[in-house]
C-alpha atoms as a PDB file:
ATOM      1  CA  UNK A   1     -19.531 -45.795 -44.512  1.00  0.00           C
ATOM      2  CA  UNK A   2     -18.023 -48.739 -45.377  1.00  0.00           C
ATOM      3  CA  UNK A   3     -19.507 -51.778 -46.217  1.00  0.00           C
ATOM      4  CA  UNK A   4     -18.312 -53.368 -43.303  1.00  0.00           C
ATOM      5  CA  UNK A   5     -20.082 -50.809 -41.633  1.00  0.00           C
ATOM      6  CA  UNK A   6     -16.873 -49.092 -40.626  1.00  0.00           C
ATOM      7  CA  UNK A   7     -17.109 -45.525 -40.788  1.00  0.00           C
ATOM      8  CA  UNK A   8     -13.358 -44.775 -40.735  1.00  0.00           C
ATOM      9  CA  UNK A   9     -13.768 -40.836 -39.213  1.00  0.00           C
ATOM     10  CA  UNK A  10     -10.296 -40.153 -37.528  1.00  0.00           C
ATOM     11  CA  UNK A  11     -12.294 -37.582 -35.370  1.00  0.00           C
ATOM     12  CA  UNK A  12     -14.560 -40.530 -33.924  1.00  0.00           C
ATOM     13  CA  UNK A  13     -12.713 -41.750 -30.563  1.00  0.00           C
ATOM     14  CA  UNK A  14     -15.646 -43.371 -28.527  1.00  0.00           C
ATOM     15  CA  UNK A  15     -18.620 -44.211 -30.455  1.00  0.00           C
ATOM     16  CA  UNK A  16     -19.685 -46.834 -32.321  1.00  0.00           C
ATOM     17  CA  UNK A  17     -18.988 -45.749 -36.050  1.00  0.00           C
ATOM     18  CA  UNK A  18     -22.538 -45.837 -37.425  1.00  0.00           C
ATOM     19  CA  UNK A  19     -23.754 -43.916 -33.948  1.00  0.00           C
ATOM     20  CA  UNK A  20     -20.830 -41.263 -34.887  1.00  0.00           C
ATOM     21  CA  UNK A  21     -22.255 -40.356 -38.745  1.00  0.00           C
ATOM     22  CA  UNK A  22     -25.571 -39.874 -36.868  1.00  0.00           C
ATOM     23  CA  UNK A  23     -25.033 -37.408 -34.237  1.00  0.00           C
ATOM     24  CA  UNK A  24     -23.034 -35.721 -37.299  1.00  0.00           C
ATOM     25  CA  UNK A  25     -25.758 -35.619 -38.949  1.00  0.00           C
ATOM     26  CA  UNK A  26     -28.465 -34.755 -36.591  1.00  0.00           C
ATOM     27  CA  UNK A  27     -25.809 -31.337 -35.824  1.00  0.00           C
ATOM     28  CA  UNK A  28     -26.181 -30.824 -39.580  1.00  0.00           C
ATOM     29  CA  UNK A  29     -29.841 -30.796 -38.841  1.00  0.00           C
ATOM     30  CA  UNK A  30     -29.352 -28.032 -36.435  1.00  0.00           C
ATOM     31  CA  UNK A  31     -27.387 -26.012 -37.996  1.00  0.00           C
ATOM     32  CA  UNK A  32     -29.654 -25.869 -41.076  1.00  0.00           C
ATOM     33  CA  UNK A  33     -32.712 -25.171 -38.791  1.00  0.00           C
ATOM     34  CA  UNK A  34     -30.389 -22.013 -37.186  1.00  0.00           C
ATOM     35  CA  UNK A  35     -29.420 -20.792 -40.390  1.00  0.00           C
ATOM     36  CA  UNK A  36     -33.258 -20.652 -41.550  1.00  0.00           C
ATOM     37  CA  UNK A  37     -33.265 -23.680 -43.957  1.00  0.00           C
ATOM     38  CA  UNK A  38     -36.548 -25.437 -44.745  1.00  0.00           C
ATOM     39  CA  UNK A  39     -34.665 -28.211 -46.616  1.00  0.00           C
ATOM     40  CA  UNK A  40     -33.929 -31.605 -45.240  1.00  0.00           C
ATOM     41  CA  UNK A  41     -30.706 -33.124 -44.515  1.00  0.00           C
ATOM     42  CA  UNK A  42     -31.477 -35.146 -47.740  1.00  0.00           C
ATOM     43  CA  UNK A  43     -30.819 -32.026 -49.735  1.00  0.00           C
ATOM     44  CA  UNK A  44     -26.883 -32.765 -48.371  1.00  0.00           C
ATOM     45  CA  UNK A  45     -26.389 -35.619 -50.722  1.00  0.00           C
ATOM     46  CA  UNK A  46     -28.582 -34.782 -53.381  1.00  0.00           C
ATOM     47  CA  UNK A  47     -26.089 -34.382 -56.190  1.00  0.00           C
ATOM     48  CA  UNK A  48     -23.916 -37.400 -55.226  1.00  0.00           C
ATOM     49  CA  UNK A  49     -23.780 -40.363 -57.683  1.00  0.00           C
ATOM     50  CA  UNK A  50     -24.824 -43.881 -56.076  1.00  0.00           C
ATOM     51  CA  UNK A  51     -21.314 -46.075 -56.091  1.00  0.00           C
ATOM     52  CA  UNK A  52     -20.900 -48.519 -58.998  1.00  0.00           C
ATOM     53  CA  UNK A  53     -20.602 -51.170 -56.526  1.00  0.00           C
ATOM     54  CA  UNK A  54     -20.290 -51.976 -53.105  1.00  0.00           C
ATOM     55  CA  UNK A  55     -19.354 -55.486 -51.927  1.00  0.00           C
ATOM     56  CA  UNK A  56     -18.175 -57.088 -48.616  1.00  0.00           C
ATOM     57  CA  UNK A  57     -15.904 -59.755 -48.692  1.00  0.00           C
ATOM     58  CA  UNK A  58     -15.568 -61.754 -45.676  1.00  0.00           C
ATOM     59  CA  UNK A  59     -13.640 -64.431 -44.905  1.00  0.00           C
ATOM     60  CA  UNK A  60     -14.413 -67.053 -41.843  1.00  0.00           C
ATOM     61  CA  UNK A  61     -10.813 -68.773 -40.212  1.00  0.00           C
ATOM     62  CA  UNK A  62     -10.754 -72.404 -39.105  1.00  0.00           C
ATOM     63  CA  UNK A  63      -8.036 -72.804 -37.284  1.00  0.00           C
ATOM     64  CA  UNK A  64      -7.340 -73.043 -33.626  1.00  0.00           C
ATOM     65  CA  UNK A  65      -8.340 -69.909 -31.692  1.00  0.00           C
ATOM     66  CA  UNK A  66      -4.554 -69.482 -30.721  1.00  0.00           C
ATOM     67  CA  UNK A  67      -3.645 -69.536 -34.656  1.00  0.00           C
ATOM     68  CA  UNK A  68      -6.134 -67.647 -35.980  1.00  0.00           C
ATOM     69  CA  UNK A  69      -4.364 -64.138 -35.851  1.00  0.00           C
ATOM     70  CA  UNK A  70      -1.520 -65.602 -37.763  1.00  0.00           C
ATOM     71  CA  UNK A  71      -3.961 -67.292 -40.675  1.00  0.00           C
ATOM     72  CA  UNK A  72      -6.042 -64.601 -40.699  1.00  0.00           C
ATOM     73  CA  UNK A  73      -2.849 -62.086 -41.480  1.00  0.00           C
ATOM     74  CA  UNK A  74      -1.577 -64.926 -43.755  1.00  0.00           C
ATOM     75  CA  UNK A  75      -5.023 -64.755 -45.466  1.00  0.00           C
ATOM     76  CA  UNK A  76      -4.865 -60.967 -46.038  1.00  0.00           C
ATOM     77  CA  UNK A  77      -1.100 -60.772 -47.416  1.00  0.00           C
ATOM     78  CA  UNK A  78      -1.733 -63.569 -49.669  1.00  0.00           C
ATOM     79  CA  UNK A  79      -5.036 -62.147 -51.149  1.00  0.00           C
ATOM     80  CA  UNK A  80      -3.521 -58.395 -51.199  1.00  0.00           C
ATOM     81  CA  UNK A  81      -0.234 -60.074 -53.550  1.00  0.00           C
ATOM     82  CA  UNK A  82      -2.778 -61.785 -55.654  1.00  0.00           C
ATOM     83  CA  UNK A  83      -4.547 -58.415 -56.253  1.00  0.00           C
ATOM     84  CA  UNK A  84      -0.841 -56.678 -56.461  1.00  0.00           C
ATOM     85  CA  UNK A  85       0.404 -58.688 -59.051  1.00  0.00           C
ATOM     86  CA  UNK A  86      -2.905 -58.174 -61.001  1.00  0.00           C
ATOM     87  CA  UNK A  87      -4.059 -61.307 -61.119  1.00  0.00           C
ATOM     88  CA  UNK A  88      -7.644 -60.506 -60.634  1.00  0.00           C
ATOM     89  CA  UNK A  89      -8.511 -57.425 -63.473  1.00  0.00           C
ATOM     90  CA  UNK A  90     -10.044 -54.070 -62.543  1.00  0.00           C
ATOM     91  CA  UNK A  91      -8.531 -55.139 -58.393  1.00  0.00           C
ATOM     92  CA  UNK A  92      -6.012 -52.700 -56.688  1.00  0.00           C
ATOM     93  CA  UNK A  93      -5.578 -52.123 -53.311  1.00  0.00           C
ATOM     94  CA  UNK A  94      -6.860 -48.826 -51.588  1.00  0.00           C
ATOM     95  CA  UNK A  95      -3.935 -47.307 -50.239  1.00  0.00           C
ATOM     96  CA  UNK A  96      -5.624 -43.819 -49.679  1.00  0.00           C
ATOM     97  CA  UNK A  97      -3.923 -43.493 -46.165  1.00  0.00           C
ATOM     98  CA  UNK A  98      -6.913 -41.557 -44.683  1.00  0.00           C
ATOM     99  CA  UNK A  99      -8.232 -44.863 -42.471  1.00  0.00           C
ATOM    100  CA  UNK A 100      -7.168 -44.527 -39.093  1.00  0.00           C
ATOM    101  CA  UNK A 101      -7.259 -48.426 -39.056  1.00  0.00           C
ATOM    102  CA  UNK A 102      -4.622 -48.812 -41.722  1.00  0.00           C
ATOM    103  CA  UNK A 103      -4.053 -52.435 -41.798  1.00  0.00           C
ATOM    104  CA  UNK A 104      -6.860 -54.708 -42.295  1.00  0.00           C
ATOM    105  CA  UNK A 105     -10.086 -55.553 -40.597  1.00  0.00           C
ATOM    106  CA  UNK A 106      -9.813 -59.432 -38.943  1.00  0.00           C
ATOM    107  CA  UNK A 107     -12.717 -60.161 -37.296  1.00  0.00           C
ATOM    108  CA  UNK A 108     -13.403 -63.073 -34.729  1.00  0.00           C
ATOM    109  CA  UNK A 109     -16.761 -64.320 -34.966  1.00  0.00           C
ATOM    110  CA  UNK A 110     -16.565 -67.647 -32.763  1.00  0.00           C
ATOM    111  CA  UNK A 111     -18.706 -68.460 -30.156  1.00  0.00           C
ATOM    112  CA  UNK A 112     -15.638 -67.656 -27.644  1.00  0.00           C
ATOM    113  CA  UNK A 113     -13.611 -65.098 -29.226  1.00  0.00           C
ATOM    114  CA  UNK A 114     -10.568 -64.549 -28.643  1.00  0.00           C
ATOM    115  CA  UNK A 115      -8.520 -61.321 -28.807  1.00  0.00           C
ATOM    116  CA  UNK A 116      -7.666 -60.032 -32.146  1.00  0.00           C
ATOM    117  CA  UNK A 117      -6.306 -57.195 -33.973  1.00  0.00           C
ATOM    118  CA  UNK A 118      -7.960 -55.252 -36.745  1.00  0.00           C
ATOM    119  CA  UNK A 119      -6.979 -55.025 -39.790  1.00  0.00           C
ATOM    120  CA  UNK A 120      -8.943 -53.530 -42.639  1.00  0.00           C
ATOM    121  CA  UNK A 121      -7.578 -53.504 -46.482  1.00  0.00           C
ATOM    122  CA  UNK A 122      -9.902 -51.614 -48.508  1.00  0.00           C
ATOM    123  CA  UNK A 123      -9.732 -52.824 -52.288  1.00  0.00           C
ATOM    124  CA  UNK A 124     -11.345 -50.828 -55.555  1.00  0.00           C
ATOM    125  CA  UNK A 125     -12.717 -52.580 -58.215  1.00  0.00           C
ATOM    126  CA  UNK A 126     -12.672 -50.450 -61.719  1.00  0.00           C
ATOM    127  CA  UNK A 127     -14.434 -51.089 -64.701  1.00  0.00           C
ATOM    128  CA  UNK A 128     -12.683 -50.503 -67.851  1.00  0.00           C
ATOM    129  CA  UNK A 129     -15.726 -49.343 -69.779  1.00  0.00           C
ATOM    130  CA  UNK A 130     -16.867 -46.651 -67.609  1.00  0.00           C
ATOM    131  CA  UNK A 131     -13.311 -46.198 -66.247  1.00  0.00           C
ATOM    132  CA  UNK A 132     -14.404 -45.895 -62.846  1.00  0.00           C
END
């Protein structure tokens, strides 16, 4: 999951995205139970390292309602050149292609919302002393 609490699973049609990774999970749970494990779905993640870092950036438009698709996509491309051109260190843009919402995540959160497209740019951060 995301920190945007998008769960990005190209599978997932209809569900909400953190309702998806449950049911996955709770059919993990059964399928341990049928193959005669005693250990809980815990045991699953056991070995894998907590993330450096996880941070979610958000950005709030004022604008008009019937500009803020445009500054909202003139938001993203000018913050994804800045990280481009390296301009903030250890910033590059996630480009891993296995999103099915490939283009940035725009979110409207006035009191009358108006329709939007998402767009989600996922962006890693590296540190140079632990290289990751």
């Amino acid at each position: 999951m995301e920190t945007s609490r998008h769960g990005a699973v190209t599978e997932n049609h209809y569900l909400d995205d953190a309702a998806y990774i449950v049911v996955k999970i709770m059919i993990e749970m059964v399928r341990m139970r049928l193959a005669g494990s005693n250990e809980c779905i815990d045991s699953l993640i056991k070995d894998l390292k907590e993330p450096l870092e996880a941070l979610g950036l958000r950005m709030n438009i004022l604008s008009e309602p019937r500009d803020a698709i445009g500054k909202g996509i003139e938001a993203i491309a000018t913050f994804s050149q800045y990280i481009e051109e390296v301009k903030l260190k250890g910033w590059e843009l996630d480009s891993c292609g296995e999103c099915w919402v490939i283009e940035g995540c725009i979110m409207d959160s006035n009191d009358h919302q108006s329709a939007i497209d998402a767009h989600m740019y996922r962006v890693k951060v590296r540190d140079e002393e632990s290289g990751e």
